[in-house]
C-alpha atoms as a PDB file:
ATOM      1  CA  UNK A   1     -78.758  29.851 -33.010  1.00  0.00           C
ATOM      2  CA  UNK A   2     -77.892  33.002 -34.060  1.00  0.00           C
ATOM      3  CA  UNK A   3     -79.954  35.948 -33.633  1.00  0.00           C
ATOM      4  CA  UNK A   4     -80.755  39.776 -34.298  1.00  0.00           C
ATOM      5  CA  UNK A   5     -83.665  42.229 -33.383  1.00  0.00           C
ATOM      6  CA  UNK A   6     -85.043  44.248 -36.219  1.00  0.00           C
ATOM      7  CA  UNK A   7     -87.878  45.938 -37.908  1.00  0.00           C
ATOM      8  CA  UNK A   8     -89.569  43.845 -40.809  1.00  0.00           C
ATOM      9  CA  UNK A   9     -90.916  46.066 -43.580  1.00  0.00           C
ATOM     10  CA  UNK A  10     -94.042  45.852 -45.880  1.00  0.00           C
ATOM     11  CA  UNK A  11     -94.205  43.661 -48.258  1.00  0.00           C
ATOM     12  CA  UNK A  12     -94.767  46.949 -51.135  1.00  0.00           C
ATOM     13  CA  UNK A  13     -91.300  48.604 -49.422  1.00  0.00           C
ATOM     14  CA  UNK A  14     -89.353  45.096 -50.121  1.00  0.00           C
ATOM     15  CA  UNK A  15     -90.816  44.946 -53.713  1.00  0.00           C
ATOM     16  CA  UNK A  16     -89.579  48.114 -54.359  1.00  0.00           C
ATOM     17  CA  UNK A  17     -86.387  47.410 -53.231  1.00  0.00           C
ATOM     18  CA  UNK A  18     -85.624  44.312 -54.697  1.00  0.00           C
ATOM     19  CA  UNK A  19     -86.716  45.963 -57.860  1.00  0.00           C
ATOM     20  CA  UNK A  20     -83.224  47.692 -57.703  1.00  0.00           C
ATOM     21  CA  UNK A  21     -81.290  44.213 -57.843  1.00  0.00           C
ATOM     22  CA  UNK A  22     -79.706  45.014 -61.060  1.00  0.00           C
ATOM     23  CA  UNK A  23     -76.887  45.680 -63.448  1.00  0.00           C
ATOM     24  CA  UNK A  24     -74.348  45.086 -60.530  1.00  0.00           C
ATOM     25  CA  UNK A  25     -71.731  42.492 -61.546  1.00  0.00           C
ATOM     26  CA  UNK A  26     -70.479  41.283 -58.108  1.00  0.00           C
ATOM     27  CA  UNK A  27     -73.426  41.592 -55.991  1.00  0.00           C
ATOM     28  CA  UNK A  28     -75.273  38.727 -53.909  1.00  0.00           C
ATOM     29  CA  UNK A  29     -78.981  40.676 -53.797  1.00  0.00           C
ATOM     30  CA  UNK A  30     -80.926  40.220 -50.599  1.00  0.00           C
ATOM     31  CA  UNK A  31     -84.121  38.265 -51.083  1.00  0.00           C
ATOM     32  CA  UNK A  32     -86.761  40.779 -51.102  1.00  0.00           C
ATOM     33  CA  UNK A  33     -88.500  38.384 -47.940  1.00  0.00           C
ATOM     34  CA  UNK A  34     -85.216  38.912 -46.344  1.00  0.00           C
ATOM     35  CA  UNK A  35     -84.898  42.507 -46.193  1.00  0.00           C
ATOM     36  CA  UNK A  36     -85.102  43.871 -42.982  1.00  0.00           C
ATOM     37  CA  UNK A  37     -83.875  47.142 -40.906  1.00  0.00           C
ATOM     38  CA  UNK A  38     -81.789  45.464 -37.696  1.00  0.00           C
ATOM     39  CA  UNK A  39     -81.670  47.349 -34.613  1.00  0.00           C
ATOM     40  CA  UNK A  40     -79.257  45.067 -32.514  1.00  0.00           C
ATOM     41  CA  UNK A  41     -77.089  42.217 -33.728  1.00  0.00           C
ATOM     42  CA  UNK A  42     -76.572  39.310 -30.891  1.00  0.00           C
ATOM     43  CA  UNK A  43     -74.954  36.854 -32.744  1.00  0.00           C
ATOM     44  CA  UNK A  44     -74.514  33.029 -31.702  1.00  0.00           C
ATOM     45  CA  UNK A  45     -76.557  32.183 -28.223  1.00  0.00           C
ATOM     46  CA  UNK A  46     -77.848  28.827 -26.729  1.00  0.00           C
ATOM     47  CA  UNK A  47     -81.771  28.581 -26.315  1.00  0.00           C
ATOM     48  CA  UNK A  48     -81.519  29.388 -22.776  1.00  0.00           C
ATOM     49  CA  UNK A  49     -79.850  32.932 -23.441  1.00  0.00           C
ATOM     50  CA  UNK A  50     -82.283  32.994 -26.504  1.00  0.00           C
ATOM     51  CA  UNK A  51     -85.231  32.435 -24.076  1.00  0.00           C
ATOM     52  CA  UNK A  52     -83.832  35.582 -21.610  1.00  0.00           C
ATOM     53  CA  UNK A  53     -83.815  37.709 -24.635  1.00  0.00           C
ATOM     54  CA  UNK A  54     -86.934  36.757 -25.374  1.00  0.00           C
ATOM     55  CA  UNK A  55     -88.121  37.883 -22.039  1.00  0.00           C
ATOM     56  CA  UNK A  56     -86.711  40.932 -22.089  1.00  0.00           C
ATOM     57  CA  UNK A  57     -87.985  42.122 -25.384  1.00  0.00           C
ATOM     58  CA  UNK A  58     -91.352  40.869 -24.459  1.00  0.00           C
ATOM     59  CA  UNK A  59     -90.966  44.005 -21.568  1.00  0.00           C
ATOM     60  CA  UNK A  60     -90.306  46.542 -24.318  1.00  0.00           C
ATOM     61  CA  UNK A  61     -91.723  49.711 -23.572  1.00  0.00           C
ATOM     62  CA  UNK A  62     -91.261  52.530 -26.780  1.00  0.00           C
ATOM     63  CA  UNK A  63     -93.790  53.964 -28.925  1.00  0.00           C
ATOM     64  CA  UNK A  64     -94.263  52.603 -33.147  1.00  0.00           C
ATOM     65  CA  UNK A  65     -91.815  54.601 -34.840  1.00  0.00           C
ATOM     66  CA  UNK A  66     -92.243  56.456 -38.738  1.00  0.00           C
ATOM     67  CA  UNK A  67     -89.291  55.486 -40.754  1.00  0.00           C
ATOM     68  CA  UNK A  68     -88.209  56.924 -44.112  1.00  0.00           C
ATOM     69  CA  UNK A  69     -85.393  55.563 -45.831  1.00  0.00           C
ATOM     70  CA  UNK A  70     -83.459  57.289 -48.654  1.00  0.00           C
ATOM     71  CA  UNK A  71     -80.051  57.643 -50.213  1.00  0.00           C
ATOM     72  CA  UNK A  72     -77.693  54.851 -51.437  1.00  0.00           C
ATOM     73  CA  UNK A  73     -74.538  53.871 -49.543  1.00  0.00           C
ATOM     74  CA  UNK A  74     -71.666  51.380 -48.442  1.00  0.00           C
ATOM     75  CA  UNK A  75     -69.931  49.912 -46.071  1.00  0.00           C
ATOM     76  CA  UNK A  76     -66.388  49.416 -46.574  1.00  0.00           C
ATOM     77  CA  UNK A  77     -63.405  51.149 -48.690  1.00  0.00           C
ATOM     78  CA  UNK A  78     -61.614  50.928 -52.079  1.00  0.00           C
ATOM     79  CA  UNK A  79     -61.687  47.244 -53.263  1.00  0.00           C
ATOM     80  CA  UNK A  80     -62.967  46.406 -49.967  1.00  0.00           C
ATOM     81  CA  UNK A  81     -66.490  47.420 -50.294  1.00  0.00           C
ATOM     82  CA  UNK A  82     -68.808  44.901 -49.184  1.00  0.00           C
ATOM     83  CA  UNK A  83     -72.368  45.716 -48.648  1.00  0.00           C
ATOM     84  CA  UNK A  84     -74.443  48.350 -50.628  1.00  0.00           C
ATOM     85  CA  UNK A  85     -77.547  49.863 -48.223  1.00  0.00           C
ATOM     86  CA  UNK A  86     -80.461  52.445 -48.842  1.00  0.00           C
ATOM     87  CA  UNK A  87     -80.313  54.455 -45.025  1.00  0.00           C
ATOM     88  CA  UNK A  88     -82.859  55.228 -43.267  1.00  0.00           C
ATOM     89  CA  UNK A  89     -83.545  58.795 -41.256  1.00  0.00           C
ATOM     90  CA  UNK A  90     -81.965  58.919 -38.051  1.00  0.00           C
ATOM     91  CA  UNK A  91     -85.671  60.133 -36.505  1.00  0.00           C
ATOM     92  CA  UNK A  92     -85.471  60.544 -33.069  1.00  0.00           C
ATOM     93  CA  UNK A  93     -88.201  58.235 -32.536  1.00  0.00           C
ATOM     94  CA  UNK A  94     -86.274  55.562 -34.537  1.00  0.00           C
ATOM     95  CA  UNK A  95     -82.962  56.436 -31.794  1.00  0.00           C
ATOM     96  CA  UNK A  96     -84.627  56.072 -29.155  1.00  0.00           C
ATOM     97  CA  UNK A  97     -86.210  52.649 -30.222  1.00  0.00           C
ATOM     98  CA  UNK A  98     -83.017  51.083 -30.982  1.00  0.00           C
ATOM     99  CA  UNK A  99     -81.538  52.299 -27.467  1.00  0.00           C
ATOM    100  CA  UNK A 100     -84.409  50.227 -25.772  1.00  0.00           C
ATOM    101  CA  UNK A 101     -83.675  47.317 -27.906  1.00  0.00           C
ATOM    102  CA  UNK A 102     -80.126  47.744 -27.050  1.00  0.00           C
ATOM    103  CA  UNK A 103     -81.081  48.260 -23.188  1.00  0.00           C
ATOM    104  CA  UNK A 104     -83.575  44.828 -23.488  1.00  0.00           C
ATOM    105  CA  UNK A 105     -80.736  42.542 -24.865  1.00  0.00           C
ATOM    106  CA  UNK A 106     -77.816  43.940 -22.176  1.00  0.00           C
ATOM    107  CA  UNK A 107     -80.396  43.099 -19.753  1.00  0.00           C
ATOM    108  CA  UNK A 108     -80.875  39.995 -21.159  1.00  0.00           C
ATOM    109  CA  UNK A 109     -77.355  39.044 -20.365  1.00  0.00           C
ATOM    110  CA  UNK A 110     -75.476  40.214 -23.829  1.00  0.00           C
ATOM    111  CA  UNK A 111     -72.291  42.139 -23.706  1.00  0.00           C
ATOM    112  CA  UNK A 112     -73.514  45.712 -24.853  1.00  0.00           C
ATOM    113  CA  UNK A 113     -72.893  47.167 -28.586  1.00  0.00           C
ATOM    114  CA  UNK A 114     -69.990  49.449 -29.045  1.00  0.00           C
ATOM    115  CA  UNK A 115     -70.570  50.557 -32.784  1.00  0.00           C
ATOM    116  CA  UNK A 116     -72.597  53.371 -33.610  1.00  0.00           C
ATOM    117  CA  UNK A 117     -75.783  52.551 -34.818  1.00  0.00           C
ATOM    118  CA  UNK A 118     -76.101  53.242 -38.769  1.00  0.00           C
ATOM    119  CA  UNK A 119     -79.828  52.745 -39.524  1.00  0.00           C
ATOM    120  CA  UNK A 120     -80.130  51.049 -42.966  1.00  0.00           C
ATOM    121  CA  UNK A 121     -81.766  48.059 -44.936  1.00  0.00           C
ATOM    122  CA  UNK A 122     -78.454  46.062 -46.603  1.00  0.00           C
ATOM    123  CA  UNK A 123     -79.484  45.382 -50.531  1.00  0.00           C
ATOM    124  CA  UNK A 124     -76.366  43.236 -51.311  1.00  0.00           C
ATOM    125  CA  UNK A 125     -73.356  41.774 -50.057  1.00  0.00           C
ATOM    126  CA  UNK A 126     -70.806  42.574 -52.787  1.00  0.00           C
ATOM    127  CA  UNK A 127     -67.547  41.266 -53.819  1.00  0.00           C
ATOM    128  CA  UNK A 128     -65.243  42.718 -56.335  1.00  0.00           C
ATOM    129  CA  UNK A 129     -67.854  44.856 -57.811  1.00  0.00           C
ATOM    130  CA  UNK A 130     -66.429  47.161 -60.732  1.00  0.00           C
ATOM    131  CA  UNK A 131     -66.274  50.649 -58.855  1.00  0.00           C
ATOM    132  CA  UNK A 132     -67.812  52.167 -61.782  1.00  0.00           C
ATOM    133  CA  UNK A 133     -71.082  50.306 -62.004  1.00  0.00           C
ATOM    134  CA  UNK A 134     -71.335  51.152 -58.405  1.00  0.00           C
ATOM    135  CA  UNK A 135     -71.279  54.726 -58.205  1.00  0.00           C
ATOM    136  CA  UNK A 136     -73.643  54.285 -61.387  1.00  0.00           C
ATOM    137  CA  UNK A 137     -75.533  52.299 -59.482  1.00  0.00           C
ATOM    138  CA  UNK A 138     -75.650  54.636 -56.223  1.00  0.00           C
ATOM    139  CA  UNK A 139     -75.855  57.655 -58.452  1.00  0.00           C
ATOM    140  CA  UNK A 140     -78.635  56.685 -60.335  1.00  0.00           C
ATOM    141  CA  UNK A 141     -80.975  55.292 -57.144  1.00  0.00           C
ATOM    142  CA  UNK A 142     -79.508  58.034 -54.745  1.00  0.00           C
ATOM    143  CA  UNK A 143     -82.558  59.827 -54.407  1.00  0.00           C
ATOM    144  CA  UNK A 144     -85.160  57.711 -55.348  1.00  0.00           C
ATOM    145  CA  UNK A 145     -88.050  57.956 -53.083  1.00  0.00           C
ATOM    146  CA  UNK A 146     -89.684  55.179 -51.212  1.00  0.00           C
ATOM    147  CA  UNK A 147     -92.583  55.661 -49.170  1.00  0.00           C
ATOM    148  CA  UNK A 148     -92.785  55.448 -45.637  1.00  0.00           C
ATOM    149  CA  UNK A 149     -93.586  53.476 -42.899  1.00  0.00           C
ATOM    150  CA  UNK A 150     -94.959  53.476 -38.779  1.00  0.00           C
ATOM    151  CA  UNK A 151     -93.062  50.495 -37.274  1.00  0.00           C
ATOM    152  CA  UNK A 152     -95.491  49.133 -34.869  1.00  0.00           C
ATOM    153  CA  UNK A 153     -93.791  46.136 -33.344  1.00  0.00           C
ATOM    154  CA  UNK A 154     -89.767  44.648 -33.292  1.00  0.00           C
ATOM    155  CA  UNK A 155     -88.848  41.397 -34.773  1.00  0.00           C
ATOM    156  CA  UNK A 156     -86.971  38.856 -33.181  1.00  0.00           C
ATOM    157  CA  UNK A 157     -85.037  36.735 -36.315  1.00  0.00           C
ATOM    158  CA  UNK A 158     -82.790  33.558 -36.388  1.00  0.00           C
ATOM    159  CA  UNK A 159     -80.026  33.922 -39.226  1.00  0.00           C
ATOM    160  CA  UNK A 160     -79.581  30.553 -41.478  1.00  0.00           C
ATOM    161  CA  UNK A 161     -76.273  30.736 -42.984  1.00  0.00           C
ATOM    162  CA  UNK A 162     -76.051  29.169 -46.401  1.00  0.00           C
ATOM    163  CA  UNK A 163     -74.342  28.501 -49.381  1.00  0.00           C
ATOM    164  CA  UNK A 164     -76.235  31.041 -51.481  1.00  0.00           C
ATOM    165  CA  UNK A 165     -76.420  33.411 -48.375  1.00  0.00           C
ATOM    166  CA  UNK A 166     -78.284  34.092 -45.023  1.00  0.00           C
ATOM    167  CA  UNK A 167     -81.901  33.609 -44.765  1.00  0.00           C
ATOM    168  CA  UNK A 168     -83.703  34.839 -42.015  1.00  0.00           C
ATOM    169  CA  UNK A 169     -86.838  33.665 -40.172  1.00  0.00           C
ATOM    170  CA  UNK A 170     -88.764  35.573 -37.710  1.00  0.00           C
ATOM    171  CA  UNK A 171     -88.978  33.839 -34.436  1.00  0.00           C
ATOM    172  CA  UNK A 172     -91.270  36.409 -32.749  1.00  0.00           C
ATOM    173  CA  UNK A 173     -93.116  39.689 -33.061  1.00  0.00           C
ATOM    174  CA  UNK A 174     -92.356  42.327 -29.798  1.00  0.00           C
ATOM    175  CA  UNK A 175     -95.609  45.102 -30.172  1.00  0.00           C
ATOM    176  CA  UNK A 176     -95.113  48.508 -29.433  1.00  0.00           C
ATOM    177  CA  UNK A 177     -96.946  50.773 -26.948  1.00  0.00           C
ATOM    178  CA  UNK A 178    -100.208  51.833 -29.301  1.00  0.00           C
ATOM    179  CA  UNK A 179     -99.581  49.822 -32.134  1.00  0.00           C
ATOM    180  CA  UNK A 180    -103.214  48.337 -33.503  1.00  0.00           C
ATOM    181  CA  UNK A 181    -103.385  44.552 -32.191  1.00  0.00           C
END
């Protein structure tokens, strides 16, 4: 199975942003159900290292956590762009969440991250998308607000890889210290 650790967002924030699927010739949109902020990739594991993860996400200690996102971006360079993201703020609060997500999965057992953590919700996978349309694209949405949100728990979610794309399906919910339920 292969697994991540993220933060699901409200249903209004993925409306809004899969309003913005649009006008981009070479972009695979994310399914507004599938949007999602990820804190910590893991990748392939067997249910047994799936059940230690578990574990050690269920001992998560970290306050909810405010997020904001805002501004338009890629990954990638030249012709080899390949995902367009809105960020989010790199809060404190939001830091220091994704370093106890990172601490709970090397405890688990998982060799520990060594890119920087870029906090952002990917919109589309692209693929020879006309470099025009896309700074159109980022230009016109680059500062187009969307409304905030407290965090109050971390979501454990398997990744289906298909033919049209991954879907994801949350596996379990992780609460943070004085979130309501």
């Amino acid at each position: 199975m292969r697994l991540f650790v993220a933060l699901a967002l409200p249903s209004d924030l993925r409306a809004a942003l899969a309003g913005m699927a649009i006008g981009l010739r070479g972009a695979r949109w994310v399914a507004a159900e599938d949007l999602h902020l990820t804190l910590r990739f893991v990748g392939e594991v067997h249910p047994a290292e799936a059940e230690d993860l578990d574990a050690a996400l269920t001992a998560l200690h970290a306050p909810p956590v405010e997020v904001r996102l805002g501004g338009i971006g890629t990954f990638g360079k030249g012709r080899r762009v390949h995902a367009l993201w809105v960020g989010a703020e790199r809060a404190p609060a939001l830091a220091h969440l994704q370093e106890k997500v990172e601490s709970a999965v090397v405890r688990a057992g998982f060799t520990p991250e060594t890119r920087k953590f870029t906090p952002h919700v990917t919109l589309a996978r692209l693929r020879d998308a006309d470099r025009g349309r896309l700074e159109g694209f980022i230009g016109g949405h680059n500062d187009r607000p969307f409304p905030p949100f407290t965090a109050e728990s971390v979501t454990l979610f398997q990744s289906h890889l298909t033919r049209d794309g991954a879907h994801y399906e949350a596996l379990a919910d992780y609460a943070l210290e004085g979130a309501a339920g």
